[in-house]
Protein backbone atom coordinates (compact mmCIF):
# COMPACT_ATOMS: atom_id res chain seq x y z
CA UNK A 1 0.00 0.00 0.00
CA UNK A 2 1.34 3.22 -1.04
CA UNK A 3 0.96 5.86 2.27
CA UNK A 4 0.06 9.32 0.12
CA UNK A 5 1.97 11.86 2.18
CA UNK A 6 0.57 15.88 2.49
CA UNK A 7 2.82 18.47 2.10
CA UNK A 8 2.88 20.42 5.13
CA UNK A 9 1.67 23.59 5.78
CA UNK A 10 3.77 25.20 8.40
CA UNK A 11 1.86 28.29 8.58
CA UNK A 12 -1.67 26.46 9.39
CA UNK A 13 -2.42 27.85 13.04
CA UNK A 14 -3.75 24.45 13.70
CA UNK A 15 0.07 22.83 14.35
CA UNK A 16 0.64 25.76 16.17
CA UNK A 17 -1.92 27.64 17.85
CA UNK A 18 -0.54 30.29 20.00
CA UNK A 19 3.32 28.81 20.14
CA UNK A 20 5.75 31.38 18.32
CA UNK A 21 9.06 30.57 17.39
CA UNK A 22 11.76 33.24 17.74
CA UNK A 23 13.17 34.92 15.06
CA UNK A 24 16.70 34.23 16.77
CA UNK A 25 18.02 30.97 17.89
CA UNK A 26 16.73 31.55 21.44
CA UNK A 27 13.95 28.91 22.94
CA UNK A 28 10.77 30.16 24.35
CA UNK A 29 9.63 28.01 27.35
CA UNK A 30 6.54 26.23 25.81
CA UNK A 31 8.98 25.03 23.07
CA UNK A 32 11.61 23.34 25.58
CA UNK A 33 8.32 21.79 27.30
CA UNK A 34 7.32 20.32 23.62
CA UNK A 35 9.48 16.74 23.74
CA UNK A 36 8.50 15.68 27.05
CA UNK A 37 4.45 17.60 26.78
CA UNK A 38 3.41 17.08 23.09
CA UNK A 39 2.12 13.92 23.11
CA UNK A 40 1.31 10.93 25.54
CA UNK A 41 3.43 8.10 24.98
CA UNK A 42 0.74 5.86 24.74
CA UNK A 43 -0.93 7.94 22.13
CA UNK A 44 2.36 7.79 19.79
CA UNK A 45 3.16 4.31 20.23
CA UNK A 46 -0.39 3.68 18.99
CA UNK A 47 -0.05 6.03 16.02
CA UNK A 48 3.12 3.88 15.03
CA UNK A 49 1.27 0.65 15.14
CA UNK A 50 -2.20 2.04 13.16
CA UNK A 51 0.39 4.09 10.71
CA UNK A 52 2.45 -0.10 9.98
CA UNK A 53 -1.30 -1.06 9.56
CA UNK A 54 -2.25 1.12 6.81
CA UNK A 55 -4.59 2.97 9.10
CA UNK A 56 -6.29 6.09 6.68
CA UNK A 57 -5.41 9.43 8.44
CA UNK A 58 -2.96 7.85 11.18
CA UNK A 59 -0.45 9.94 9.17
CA UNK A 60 -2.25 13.35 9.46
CA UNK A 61 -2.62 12.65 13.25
CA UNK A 62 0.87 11.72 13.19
CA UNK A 63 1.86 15.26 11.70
CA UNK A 64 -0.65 17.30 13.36
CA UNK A 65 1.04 15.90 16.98
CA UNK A 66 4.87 15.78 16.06
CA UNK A 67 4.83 18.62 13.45
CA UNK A 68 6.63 20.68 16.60
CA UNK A 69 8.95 18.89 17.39
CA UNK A 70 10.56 18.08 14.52
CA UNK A 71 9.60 21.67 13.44
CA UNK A 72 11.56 23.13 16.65
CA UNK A 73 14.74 20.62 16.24
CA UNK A 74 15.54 21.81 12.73
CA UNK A 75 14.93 25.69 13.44
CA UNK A 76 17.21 25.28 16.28
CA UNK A 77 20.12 23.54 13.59
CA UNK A 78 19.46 26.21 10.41
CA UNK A 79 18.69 29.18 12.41
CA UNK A 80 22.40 29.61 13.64
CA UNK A 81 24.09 28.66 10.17
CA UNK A 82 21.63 31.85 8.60
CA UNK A 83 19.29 29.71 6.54
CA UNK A 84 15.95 29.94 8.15
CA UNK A 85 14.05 30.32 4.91
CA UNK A 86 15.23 26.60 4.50
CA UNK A 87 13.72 25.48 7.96
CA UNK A 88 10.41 24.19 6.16
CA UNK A 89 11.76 22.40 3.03
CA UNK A 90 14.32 20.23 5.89
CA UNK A 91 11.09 19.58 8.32
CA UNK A 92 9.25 18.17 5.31
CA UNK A 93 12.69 15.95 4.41
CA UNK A 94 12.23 14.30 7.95
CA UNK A 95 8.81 13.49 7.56
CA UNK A 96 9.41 12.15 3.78
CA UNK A 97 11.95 10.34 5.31
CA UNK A 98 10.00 8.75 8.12
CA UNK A 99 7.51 7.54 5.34
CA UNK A 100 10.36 5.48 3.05
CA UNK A 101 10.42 2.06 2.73
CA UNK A 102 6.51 1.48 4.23
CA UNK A 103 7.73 3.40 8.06
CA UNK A 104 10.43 1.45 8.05
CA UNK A 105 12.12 3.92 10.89
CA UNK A 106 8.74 3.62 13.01
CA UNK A 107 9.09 -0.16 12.85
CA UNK A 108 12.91 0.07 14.12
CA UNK A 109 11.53 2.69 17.24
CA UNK A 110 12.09 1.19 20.84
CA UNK A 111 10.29 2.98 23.46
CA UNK A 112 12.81 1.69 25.96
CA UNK A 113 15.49 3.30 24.43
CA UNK A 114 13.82 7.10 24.32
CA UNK A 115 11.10 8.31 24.42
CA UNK A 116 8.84 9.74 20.71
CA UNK A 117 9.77 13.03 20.67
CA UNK A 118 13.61 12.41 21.58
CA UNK A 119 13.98 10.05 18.79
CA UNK A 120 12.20 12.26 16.25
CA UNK A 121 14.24 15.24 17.31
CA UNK A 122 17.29 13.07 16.46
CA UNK A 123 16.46 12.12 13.05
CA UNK A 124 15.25 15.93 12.48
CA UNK A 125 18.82 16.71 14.02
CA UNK A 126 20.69 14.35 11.69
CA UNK A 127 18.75 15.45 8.39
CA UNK A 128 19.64 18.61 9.44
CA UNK A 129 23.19 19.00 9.57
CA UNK A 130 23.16 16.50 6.59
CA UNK A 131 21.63 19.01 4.81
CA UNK A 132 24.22 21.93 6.12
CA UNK A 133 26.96 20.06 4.70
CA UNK A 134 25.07 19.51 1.56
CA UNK A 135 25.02 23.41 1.32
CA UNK A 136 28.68 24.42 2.01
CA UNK A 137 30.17 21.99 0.15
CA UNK A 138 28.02 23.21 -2.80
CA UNK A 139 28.62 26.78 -2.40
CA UNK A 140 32.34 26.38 -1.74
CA UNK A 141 34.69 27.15 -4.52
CA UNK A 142 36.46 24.28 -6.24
CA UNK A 143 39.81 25.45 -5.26
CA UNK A 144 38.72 25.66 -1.26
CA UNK A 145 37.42 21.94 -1.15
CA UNK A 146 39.72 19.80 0.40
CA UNK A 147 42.13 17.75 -1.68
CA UNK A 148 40.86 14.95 -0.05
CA UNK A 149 37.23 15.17 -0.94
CA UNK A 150 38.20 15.75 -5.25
CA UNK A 151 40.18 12.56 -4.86
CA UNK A 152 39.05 9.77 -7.08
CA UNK A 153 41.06 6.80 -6.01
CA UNK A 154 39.38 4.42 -3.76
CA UNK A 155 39.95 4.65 0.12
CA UNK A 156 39.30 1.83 1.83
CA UNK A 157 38.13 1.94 4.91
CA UNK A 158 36.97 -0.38 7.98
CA UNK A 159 33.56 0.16 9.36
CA UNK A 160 32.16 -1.42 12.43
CA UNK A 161 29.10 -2.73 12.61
CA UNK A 162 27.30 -1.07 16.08
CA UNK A 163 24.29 -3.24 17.43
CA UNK A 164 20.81 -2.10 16.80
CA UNK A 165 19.75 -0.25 20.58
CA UNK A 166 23.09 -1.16 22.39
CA UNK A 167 23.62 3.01 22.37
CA UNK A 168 21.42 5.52 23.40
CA UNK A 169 19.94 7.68 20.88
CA UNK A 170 22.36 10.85 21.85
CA UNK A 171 25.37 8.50 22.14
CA UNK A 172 24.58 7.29 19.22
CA UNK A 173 24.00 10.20 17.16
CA UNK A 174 27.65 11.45 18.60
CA UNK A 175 29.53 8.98 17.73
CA UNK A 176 27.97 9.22 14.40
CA UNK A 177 29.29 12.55 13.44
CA UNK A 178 32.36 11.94 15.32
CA UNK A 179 33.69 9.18 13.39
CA UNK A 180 31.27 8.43 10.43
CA UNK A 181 31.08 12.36 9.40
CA UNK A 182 34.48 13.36 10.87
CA UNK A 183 33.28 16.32 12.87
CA UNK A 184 35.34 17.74 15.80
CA UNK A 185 34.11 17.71 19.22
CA UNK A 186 33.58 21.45 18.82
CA UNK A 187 31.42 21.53 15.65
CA UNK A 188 29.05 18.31 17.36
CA UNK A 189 28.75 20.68 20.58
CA UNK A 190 27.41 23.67 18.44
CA UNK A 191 25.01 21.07 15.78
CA UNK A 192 23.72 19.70 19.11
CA UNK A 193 23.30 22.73 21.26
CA UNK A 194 25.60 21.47 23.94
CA UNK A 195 28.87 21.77 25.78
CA UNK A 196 31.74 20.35 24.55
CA UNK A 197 32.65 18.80 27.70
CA UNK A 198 29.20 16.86 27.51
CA UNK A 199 30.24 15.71 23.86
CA UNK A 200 33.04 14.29 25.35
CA UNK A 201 31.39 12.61 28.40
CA UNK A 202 28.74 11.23 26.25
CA UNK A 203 31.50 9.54 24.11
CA UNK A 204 32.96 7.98 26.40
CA UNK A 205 30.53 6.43 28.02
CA UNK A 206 29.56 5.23 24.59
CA UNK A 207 33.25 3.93 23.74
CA UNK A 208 32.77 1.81 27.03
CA UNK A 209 29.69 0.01 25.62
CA UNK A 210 30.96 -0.74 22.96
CA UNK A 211 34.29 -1.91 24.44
CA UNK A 212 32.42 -3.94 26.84
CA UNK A 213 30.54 -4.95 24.44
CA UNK A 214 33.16 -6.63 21.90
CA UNK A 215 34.92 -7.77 24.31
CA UNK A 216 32.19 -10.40 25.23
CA UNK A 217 31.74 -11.31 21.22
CA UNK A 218 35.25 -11.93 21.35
CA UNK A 219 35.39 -14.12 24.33
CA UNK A 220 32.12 -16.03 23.16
């Protein structure tokens, strides 16, 4: 079954009613509320399974309760690089790509891992800054890109293979641009809105997981 998917209409007072987002990267109060307040978990986790089934209008539900979020995560991501005007065309990017492959991210979603509205503010985090690098490395001249990047002989390269749910969704997502996007822990702390002493923390913790983690495989 193919799941038709509306184009979102940002401006329609019924996502937002009386919330306002700032005009500068600041956060009003109501929208640091809107992870852990927008929604009842119980409410989501039955819009996931009725949105699997096929369910007509679980997906405008689905939008008119998480429009918000994801709304708020990718302002807060292209407000402070100076594209704002591109804040709507990115929100409807996450949604698009929540509906690929018949929900296939909904199906993956563990509620004991985070909660709705964390997870979704991860993948609109993620689509975001994809889209950020998109952008500079189109609108940087040819003789600024990095030698690196023109290359065209292969690099090879070893990836590891990180268990589905063994990381949390932030430890995750850090390691992520750490090592699979080759950020610096300075440029994670200002995507992500945090200190770079909490990048760090957060990656360590996650190193240790994984450490612990191989080192049982290996010993099995």
């Amino acid at each position: 079954m193919v799941q038709q998917v509306a184009v979102l209409d940002f401006e329609d007072p019924a996502l937002w009613r009386d919330d306002r987002l700032p005009a500068s990267g600041a956060r009003p109060a109501t929208e640091r509320k809107a992870e852990a307040q927008a929604v009842p978990l119980d409410e989501g986790e039955a819009l996931i399974r009725r949105l699997v089934d096929g369910e007509r209008g679980a997906w405008n539900r689905f939008v008119a309760l998480y429009a918000r979020v994801v709304y708020a995560a990718v302002h807060r991501r292209l407000v402070t690089a100076g594209r704002l005007d591109e804040v709507e065309d990115v929100a409807q990017e996450v949604f698009l790509k929540i509906c690929r492959e018949n929900f296939k991210l909904l199906r993956n979603y563990d509620r004991k891992r985070a909660k709705l509205t964390t997870w979704l503010t991860v993948i609109a985090t993620t689509t975001s800054i994809d889209h950020l690098r998109r952008r500079n490395l189109a609108t940087t001249p040819i003789d600024k890109v990095p030698e690196a990047v023109l290359s065209v002989e292969p690099r090879i390269t070893e990836t590891v293979e990180i268990p589905e749910n063994l990381l949390s969704p932030r430890q995750a997502l850090i390691i992520e641009l750490l090592y699979r996007r080759e950020m610096d822990v300075s440029e994670v702390a200002e995507q992500l809105g945090i200190e770079p002493q909490t990048v760090r923390s957060t990656h360590h913790k996650a190193m240790e997981k994984l450490r612990a983690h191989f080192r049982e495989e290996a010993q099995a």
